[in-house]
C-alpha atoms as a PDB file:
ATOM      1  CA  UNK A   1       0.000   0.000   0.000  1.00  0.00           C
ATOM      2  CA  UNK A   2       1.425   3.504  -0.562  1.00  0.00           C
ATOM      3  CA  UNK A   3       1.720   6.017   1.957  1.00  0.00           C
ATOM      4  CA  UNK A   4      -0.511   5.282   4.704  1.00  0.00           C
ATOM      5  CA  UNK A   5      -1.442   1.113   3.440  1.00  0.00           C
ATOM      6  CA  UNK A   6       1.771   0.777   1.024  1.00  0.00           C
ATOM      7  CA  UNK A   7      -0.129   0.509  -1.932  1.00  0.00           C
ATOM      8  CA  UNK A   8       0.177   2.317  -5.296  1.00  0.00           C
ATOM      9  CA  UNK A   9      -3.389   2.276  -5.961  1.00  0.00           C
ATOM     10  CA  UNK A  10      -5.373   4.746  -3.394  1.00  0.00           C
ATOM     11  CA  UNK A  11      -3.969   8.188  -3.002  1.00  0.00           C
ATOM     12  CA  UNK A  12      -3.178  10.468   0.206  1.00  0.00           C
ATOM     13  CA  UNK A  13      -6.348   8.597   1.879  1.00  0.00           C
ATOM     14  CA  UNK A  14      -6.508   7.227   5.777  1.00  0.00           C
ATOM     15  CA  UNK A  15      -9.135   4.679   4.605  1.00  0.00           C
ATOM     16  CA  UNK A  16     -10.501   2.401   1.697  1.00  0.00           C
ATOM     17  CA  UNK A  17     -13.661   0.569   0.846  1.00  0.00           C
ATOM     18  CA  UNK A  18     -11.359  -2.054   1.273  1.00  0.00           C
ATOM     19  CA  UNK A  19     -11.102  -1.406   5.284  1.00  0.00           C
ATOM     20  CA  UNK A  20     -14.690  -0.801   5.290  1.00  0.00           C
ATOM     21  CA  UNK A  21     -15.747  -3.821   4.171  1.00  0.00           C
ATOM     22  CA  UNK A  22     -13.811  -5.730   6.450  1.00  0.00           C
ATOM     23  CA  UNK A  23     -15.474  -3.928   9.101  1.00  0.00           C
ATOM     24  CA  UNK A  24     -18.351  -6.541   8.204  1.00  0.00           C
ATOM     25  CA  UNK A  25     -16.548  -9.328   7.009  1.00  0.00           C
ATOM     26  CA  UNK A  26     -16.143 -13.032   8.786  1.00  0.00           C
ATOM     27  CA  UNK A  27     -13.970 -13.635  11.698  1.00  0.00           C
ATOM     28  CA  UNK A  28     -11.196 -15.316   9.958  1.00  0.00           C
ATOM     29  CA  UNK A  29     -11.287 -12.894   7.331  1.00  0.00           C
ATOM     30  CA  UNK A  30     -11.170 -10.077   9.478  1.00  0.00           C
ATOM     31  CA  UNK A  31      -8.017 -11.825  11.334  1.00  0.00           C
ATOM     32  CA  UNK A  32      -6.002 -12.223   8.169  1.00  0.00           C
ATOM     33  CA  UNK A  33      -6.820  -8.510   6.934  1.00  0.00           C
ATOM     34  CA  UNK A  34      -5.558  -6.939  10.174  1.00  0.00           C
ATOM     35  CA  UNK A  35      -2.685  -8.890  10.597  1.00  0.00           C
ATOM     36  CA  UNK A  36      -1.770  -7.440   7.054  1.00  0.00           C
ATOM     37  CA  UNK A  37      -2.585  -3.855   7.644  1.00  0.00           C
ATOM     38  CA  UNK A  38      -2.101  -3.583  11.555  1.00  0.00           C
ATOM     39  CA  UNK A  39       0.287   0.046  11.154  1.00  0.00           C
ATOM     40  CA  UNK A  40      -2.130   1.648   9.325  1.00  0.00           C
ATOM     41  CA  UNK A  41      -5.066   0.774  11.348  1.00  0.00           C
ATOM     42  CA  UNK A  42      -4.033   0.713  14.516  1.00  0.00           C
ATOM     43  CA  UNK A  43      -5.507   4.478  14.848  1.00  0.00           C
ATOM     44  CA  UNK A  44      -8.422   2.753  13.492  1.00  0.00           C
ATOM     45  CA  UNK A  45      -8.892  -0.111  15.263  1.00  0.00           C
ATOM     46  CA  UNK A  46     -11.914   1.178  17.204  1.00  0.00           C
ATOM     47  CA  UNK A  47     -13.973   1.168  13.956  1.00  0.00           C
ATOM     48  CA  UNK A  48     -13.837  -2.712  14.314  1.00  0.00           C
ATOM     49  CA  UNK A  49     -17.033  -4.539  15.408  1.00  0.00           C
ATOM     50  CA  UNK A  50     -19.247  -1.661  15.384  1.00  0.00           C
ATOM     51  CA  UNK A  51     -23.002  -1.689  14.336  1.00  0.00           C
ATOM     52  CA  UNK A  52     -24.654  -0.299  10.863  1.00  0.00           C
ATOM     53  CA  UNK A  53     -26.803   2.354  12.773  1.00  0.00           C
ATOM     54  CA  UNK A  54     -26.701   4.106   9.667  1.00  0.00           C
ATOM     55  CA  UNK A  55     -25.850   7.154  12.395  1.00  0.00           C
ATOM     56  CA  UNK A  56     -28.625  10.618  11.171  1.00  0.00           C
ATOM     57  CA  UNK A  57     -26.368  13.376  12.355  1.00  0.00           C
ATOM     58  CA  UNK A  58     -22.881  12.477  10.426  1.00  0.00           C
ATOM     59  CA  UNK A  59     -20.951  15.134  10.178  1.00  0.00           C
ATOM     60  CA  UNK A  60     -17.519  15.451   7.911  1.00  0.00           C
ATOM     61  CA  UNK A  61     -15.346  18.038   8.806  1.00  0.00           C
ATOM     62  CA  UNK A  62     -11.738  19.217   7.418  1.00  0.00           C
ATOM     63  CA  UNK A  63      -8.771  20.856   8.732  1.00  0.00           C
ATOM     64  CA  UNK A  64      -7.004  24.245   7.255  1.00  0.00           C
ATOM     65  CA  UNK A  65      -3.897  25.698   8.035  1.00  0.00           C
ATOM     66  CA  UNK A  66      -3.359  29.608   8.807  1.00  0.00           C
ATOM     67  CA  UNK A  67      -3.645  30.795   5.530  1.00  0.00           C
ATOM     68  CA  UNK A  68      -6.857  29.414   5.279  1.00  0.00           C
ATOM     69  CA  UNK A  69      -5.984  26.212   2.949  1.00  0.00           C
ATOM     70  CA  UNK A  70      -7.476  23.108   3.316  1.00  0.00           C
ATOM     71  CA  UNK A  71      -4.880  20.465   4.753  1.00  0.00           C
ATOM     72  CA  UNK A  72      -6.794  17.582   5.699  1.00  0.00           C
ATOM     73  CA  UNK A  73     -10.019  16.348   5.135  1.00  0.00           C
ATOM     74  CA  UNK A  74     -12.558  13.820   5.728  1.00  0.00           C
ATOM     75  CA  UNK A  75     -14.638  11.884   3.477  1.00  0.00           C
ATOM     76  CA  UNK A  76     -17.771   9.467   3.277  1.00  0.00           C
ATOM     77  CA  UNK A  77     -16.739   6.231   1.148  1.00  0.00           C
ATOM     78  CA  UNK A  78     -19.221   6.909  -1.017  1.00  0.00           C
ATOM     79  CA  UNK A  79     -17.520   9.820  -2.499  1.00  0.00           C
ATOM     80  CA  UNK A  80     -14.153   7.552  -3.256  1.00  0.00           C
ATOM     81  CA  UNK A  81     -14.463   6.429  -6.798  1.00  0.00           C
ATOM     82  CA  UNK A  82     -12.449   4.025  -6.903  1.00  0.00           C
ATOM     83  CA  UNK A  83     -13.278   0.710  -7.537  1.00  0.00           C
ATOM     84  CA  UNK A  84     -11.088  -2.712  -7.949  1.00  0.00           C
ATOM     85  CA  UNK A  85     -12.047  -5.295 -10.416  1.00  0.00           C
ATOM     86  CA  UNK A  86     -12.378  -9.029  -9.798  1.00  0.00           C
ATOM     87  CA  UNK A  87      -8.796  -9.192 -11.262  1.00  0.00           C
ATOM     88  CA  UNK A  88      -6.697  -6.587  -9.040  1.00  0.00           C
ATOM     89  CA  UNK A  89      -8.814  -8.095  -5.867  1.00  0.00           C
ATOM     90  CA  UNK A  90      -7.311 -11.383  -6.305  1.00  0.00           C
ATOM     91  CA  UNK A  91      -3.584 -10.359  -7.585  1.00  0.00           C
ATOM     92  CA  UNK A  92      -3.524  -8.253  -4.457  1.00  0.00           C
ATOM     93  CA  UNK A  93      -4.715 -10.618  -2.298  1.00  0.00           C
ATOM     94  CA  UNK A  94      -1.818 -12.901  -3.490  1.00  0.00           C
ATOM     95  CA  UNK A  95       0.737  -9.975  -3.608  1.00  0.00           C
ATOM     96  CA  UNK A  96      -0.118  -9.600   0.059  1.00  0.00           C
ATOM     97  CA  UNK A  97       0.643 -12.953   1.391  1.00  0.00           C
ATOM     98  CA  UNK A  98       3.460 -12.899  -1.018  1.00  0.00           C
ATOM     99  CA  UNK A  99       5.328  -9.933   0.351  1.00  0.00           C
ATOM    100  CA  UNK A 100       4.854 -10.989   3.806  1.00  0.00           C
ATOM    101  CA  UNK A 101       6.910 -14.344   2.745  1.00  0.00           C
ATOM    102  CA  UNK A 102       9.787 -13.100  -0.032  1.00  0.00           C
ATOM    103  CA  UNK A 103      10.612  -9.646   1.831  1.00  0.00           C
ATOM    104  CA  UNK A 104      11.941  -9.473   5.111  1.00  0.00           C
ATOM    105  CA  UNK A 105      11.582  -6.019   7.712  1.00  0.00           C
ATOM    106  CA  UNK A 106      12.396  -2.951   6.561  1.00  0.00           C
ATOM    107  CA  UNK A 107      12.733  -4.571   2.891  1.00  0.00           C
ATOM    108  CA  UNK A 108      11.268  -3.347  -0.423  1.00  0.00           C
ATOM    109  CA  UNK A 109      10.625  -4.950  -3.972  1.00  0.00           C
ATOM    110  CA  UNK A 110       9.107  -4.411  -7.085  1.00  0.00           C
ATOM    111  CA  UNK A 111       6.648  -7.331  -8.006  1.00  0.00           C
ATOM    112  CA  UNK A 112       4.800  -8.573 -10.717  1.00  0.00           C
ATOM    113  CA  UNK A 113       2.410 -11.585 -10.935  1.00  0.00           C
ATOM    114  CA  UNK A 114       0.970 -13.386 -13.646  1.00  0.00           C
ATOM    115  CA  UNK A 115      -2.492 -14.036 -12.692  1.00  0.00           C
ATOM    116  CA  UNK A 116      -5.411 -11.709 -12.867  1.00  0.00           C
ATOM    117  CA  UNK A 117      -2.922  -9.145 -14.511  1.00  0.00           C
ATOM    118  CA  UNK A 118      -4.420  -8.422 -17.807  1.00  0.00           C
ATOM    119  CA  UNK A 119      -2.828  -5.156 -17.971  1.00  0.00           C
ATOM    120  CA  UNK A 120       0.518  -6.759 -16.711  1.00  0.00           C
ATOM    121  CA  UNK A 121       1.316  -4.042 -13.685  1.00  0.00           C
ATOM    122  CA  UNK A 122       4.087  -4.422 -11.415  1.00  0.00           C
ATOM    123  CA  UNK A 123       2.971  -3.603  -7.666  1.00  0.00           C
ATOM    124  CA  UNK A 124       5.524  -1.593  -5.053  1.00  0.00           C
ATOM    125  CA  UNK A 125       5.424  -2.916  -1.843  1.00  0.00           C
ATOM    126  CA  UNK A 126       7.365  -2.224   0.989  1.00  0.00           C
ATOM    127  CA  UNK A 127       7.302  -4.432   4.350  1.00  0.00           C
ATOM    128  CA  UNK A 128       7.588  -2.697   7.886  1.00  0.00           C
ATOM    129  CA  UNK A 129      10.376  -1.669  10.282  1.00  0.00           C
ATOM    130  CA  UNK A 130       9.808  -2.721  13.969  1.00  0.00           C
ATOM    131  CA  UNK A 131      11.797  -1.692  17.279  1.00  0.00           C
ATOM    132  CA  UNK A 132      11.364  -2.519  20.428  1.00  0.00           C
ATOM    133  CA  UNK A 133      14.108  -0.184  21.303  1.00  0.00           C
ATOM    134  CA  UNK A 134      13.608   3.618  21.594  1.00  0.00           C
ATOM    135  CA  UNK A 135      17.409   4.974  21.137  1.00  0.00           C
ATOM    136  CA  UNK A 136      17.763   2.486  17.873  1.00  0.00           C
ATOM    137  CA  UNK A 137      14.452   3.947  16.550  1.00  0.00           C
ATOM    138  CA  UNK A 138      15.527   7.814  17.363  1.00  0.00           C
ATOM    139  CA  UNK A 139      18.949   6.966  15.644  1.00  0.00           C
ATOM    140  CA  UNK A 140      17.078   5.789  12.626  1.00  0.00           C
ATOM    141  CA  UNK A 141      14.430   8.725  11.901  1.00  0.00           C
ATOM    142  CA  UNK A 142      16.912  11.347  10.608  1.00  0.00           C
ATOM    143  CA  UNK A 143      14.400  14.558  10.627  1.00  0.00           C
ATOM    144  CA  UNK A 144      15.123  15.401  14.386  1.00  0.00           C
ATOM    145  CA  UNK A 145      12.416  17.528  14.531  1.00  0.00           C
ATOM    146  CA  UNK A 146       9.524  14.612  14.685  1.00  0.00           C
ATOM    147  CA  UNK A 147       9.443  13.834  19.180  1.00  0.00           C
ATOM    148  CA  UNK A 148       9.342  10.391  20.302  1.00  0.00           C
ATOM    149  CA  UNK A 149       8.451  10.372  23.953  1.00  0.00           C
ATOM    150  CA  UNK A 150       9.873   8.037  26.990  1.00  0.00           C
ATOM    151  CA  UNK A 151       6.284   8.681  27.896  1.00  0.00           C
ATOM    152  CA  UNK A 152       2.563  10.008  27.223  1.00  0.00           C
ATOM    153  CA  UNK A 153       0.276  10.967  30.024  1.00  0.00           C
ATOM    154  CA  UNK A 154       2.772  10.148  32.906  1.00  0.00           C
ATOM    155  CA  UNK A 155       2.428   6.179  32.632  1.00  0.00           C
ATOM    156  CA  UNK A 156       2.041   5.013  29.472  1.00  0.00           C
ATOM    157  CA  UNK A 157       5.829   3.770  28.244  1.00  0.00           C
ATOM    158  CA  UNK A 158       7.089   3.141  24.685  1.00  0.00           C
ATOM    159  CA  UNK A 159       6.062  -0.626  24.075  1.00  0.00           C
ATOM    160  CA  UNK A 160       7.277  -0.686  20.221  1.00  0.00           C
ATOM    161  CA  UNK A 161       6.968   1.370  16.813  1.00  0.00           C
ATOM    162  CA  UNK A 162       6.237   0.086  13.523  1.00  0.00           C
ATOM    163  CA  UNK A 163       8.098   2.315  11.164  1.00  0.00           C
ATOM    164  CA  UNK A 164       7.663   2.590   6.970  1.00  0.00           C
ATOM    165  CA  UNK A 165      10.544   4.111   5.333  1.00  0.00           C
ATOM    166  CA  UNK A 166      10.216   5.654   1.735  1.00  0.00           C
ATOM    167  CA  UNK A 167      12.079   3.334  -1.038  1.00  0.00           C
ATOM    168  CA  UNK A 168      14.168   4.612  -3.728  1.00  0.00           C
ATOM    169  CA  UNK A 169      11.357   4.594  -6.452  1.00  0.00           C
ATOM    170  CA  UNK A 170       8.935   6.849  -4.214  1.00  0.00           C
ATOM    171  CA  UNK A 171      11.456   9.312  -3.729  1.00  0.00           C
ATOM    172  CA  UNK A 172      13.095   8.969  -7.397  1.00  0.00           C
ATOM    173  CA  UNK A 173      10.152   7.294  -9.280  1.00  0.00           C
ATOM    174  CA  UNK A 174      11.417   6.130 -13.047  1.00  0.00           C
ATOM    175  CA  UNK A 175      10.369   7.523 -15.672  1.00  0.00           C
ATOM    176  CA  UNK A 176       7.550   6.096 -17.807  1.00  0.00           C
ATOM    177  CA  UNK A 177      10.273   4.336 -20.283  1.00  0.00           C
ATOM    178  CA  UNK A 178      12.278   3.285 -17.449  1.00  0.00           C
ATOM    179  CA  UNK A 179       9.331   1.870 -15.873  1.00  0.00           C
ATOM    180  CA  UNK A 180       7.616  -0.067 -19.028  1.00  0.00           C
ATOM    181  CA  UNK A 181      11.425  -1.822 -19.690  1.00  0.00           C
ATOM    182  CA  UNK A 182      11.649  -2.821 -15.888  1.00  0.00           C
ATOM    183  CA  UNK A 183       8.211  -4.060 -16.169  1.00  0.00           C
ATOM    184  CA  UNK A 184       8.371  -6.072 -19.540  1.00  0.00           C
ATOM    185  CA  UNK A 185      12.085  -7.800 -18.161  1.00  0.00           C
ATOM    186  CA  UNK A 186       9.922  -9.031 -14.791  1.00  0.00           C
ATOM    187  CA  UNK A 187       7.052  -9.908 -16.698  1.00  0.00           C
ATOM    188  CA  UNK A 188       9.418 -12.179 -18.545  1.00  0.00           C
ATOM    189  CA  UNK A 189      11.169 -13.475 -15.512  1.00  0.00           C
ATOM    190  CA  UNK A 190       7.957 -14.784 -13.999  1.00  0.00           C
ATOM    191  CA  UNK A 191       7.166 -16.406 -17.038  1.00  0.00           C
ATOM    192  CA  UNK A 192      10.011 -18.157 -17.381  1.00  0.00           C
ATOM    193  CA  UNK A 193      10.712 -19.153 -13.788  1.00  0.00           C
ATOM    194  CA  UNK A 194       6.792 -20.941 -13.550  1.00  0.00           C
ATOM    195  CA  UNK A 195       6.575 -19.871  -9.629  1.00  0.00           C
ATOM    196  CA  UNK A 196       3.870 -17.437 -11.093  1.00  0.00           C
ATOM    197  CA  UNK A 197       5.930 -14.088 -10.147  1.00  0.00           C
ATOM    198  CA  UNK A 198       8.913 -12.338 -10.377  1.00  0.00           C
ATOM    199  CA  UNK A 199      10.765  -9.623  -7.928  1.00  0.00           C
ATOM    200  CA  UNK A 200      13.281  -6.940  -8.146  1.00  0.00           C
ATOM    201  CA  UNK A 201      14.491  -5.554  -5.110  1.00  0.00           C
ATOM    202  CA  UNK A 202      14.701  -1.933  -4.308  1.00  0.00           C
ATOM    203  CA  UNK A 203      16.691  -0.100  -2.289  1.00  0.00           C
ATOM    204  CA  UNK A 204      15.493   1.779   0.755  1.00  0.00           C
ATOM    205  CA  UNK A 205      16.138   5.357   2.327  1.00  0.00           C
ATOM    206  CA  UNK A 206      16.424   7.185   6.148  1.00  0.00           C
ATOM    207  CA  UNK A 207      13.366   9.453   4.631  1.00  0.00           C
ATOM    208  CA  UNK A 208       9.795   8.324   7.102  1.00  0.00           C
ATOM    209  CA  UNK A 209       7.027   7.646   5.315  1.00  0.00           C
ATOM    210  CA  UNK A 210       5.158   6.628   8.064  1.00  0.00           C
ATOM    211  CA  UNK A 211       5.762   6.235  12.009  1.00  0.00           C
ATOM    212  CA  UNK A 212       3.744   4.188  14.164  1.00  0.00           C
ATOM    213  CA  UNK A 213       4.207   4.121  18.041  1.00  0.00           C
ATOM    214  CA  UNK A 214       2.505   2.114  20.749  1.00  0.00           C
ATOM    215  CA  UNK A 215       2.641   3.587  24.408  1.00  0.00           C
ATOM    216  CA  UNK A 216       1.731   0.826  27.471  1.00  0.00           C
ATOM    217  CA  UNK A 217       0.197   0.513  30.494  1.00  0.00           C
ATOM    218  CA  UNK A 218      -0.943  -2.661  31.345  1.00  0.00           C
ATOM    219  CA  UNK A 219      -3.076  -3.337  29.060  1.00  0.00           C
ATOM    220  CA  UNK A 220      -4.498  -0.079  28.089  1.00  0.00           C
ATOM    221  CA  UNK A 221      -2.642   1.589  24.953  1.00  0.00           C
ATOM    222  CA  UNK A 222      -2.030   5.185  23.219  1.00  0.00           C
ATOM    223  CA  UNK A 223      -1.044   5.092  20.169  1.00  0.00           C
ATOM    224  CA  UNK A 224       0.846   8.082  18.284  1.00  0.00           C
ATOM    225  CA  UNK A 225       0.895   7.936  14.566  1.00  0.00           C
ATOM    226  CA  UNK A 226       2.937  10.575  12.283  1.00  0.00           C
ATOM    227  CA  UNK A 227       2.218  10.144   8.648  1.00  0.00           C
ATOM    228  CA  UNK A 228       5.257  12.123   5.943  1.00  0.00           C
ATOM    229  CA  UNK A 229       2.609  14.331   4.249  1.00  0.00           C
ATOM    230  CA  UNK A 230       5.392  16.401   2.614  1.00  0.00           C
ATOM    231  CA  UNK A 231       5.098  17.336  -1.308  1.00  0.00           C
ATOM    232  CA  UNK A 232       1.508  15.803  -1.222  1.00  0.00           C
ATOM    233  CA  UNK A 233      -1.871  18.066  -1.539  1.00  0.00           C
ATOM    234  CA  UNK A 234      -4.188  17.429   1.512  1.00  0.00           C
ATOM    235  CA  UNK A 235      -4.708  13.752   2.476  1.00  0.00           C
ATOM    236  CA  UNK A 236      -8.451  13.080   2.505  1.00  0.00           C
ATOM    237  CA  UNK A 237      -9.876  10.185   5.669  1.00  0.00           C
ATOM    238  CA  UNK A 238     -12.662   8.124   4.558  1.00  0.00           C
ATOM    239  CA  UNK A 239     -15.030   6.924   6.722  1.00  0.00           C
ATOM    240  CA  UNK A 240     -18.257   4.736   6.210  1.00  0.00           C
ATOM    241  CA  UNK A 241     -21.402   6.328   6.447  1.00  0.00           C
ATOM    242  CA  UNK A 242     -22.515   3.255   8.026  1.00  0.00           C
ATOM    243  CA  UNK A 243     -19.862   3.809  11.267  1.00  0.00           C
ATOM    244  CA  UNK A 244     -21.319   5.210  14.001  1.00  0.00           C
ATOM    245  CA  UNK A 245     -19.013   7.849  15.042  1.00  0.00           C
ATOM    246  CA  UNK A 246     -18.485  11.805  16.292  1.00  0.00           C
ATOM    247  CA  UNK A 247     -16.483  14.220  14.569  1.00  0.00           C
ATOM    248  CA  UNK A 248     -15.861  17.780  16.033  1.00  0.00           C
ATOM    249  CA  UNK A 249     -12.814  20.413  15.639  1.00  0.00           C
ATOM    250  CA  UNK A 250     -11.103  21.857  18.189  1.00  0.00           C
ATOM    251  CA  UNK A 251      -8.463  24.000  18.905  1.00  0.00           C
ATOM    252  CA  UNK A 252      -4.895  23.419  20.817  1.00  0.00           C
ATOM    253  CA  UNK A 253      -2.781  26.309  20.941  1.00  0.00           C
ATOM    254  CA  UNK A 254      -4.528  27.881  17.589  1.00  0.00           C
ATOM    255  CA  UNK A 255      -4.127  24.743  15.848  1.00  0.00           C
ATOM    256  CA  UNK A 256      -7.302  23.228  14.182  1.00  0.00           C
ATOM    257  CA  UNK A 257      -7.667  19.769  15.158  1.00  0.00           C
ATOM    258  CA  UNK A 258     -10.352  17.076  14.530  1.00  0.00           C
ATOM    259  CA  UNK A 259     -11.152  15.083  17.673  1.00  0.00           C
ATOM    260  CA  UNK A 260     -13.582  11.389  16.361  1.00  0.00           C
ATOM    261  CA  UNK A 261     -15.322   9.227  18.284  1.00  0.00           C
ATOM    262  CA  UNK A 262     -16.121   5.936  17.262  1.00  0.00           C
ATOM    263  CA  UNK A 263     -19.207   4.044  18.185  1.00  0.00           C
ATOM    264  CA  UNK A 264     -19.725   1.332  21.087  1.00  0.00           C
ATOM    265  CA  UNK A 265     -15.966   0.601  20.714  1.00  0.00           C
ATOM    266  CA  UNK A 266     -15.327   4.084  22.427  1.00  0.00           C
ATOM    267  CA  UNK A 267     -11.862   4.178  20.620  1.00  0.00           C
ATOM    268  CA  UNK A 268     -11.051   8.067  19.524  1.00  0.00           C
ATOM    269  CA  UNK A 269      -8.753   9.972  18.244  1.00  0.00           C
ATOM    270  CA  UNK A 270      -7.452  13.512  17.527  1.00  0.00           C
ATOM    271  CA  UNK A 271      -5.807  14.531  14.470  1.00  0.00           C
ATOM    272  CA  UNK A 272      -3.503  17.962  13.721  1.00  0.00           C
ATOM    273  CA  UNK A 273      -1.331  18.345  10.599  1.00  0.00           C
ATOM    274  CA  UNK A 274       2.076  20.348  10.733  1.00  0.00           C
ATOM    275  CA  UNK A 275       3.489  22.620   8.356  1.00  0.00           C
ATOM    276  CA  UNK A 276       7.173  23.965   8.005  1.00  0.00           C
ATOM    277  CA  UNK A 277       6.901  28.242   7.595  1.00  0.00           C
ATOM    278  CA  UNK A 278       7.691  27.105   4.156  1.00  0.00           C
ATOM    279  CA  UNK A 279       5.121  24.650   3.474  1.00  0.00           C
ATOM    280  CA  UNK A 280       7.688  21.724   2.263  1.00  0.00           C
ATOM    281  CA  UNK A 281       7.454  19.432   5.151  1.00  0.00           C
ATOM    282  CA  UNK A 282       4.403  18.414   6.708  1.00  0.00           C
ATOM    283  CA  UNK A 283       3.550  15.378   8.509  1.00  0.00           C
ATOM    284  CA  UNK A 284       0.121  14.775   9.605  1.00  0.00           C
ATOM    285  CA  UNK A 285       0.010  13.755  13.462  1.00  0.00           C
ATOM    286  CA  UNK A 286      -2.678  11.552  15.618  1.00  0.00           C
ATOM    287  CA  UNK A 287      -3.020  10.494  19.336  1.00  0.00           C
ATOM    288  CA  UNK A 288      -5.912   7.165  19.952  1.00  0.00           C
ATOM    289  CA  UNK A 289      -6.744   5.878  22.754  1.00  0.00           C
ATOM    290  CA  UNK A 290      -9.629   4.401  24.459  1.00  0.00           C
ATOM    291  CA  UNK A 291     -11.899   6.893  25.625  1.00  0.00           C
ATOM    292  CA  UNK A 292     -12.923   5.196  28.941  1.00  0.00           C
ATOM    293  CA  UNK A 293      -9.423   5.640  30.260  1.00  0.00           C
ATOM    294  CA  UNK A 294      -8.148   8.510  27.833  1.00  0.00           C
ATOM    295  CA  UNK A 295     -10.303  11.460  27.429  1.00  0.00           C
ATOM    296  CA  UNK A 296     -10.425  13.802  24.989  1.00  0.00           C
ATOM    297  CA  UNK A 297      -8.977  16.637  27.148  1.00  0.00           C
ATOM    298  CA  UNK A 298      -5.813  14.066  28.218  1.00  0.00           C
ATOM    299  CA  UNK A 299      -5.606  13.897  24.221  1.00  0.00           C
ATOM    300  CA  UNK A 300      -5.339  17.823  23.785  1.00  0.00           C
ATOM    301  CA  UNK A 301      -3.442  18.226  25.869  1.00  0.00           C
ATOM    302  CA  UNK A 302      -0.594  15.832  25.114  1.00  0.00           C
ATOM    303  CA  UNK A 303      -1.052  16.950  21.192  1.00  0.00           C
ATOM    304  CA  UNK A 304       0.572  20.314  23.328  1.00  0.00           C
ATOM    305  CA  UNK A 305       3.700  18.680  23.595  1.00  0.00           C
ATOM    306  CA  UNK A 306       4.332  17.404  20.245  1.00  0.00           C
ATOM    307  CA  UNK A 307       3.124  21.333  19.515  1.00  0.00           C
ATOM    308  CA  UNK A 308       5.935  22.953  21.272  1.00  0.00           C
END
């Protein structure tokens, strides 16, 4: 999915149809789709097992910066026009399970598979970073300026991060010629080779793409997520019509904010996105938590520190 779910297919979103429809899926298929796209949902993961109240009074709101411009929206799923055929559903659903397998953490690779790929695409994936130790992951992230707490809200402690760094071809992509040659020479690979699929590596840099960190205590988790927004117009979060939550903004220190509740699984979040005085870096922030033992005050005011 890129960005956010490292896929090359949905643009600057926070959510798919795809997500959605898991939402309402079987057990086991639920499983096997989290297990696959637990960093990006993990602010998400109160959206799970909620009921289709069909909810009267949903509201979408979006965020703009202090000239005024639009920096982050959100979306019903109804208004995402995508749609995947019966082909891409099934050559992803293999890519998937086949990434997880061939590359190893913090890996890359350009892949292309012969089934269901009538329009024979290659597909960039790029498999997760983990650390389970804080100075190895504040070595790693090179832009100093993104803060990685000990701790959030006195006793919550850094449990682990889940970190996606940008690969060469997202931060030099080839050009269209490059790209169809690379393409035809792995389409010819997998051919040959009858495992059904072919891979090139590709290299990977220090630049975040996307930074996932889990804060303990006990059992109870916050989770801070920092998404590399930087060169990209304003990413847009959909969210189901059929999800019962709350959306409302707020304000922290004169910075628009959208605080969302969702549904029986009491699971919120609030969501800010920083700008450089220059506009070129941006990274769009978000503190979860369960709102039974984090409340939405506890959340504005720790967005204050990553504010200062």
């Amino acid at each position: 999915m890129k960005k956010l779910f490292d896929d090359h297919r949905i643009p600057d979103v926070d959510l798919t149809g795809k997500v959605m429809r898991t939402l309402h899926a079987k057990p086991k298929e639920k499983e096997s789709f989290f297990m696959k796209y637990k960093v990006a949902l993990t602010a998400f993961v109160g959206m799970m097992l909620m009921a289709s109240t069909g909810y009267a009074a949903v509201q979408y709101h979006s965020l703009t910066n202090k000239d005024g411009e639009v920096v982050y929206e959100t979306k019903s799923t109804q208004e995402y026009g995508k749609t995947e055929s019966k082909d891409e559903i099934e050559r992803y659903k293999v890519f998937y399970e086949l990434k997880d397998k061939v590359l190893k953490n913090g890996e890359a690779g350009l892949f292309y598979m012969v089934a269901n790929n009538p329009n024979h695409e290659t597909i960039l994936g790029t498999k997760v970073t983990n650390f389970q130790d804080l100075s190895q992951l504040r070595d790693k992230i090179t832009d100093k300026s993104i803060k990685i707490a000990d701790k959030v809200n006195g006793n919550y402690t850094f449990q682990k991060a889940d970190v996606i760094f940008k690969n060469a071809q997202e931060v030099n992509p080839p050009s269209s010629e490059e790209k169809k040659r690379v393409e035809e020479k792995l389409r010819k690979q997998a051919e040959e080779s009858n495992k059904g699929y072919a891979m090139m590596p590709v290299e990977m840099t220090d630049q975040l793409s996307l930074l996932n960190v889990t804060y303990q205590n006990g059992e109870d988790e916050i989770v801070v997520m920092i998404n590399n927004l930087s060169g990209k117009s304003a990413p847009i979060g959909y969210i189901d019509e059929k999800v019962e939550f709350k959306q409302e903004k707020v304000q922290v220190k004169g910075v628009e904010m959208l605080h969302t509740e969702f549904g029986p699984s009491q699971w919120h979040e609030l969501k800010w996105v920083y700008e450089s005085p220059d506009k070129k870096v941006k990274y769009a922030y978000s503190i979860s938590g369960d709102l039974n033992k984090v409340s939405k005050e506890t959340l504005m005011k720790l967005a204050e520190g990553y504010l200062e």
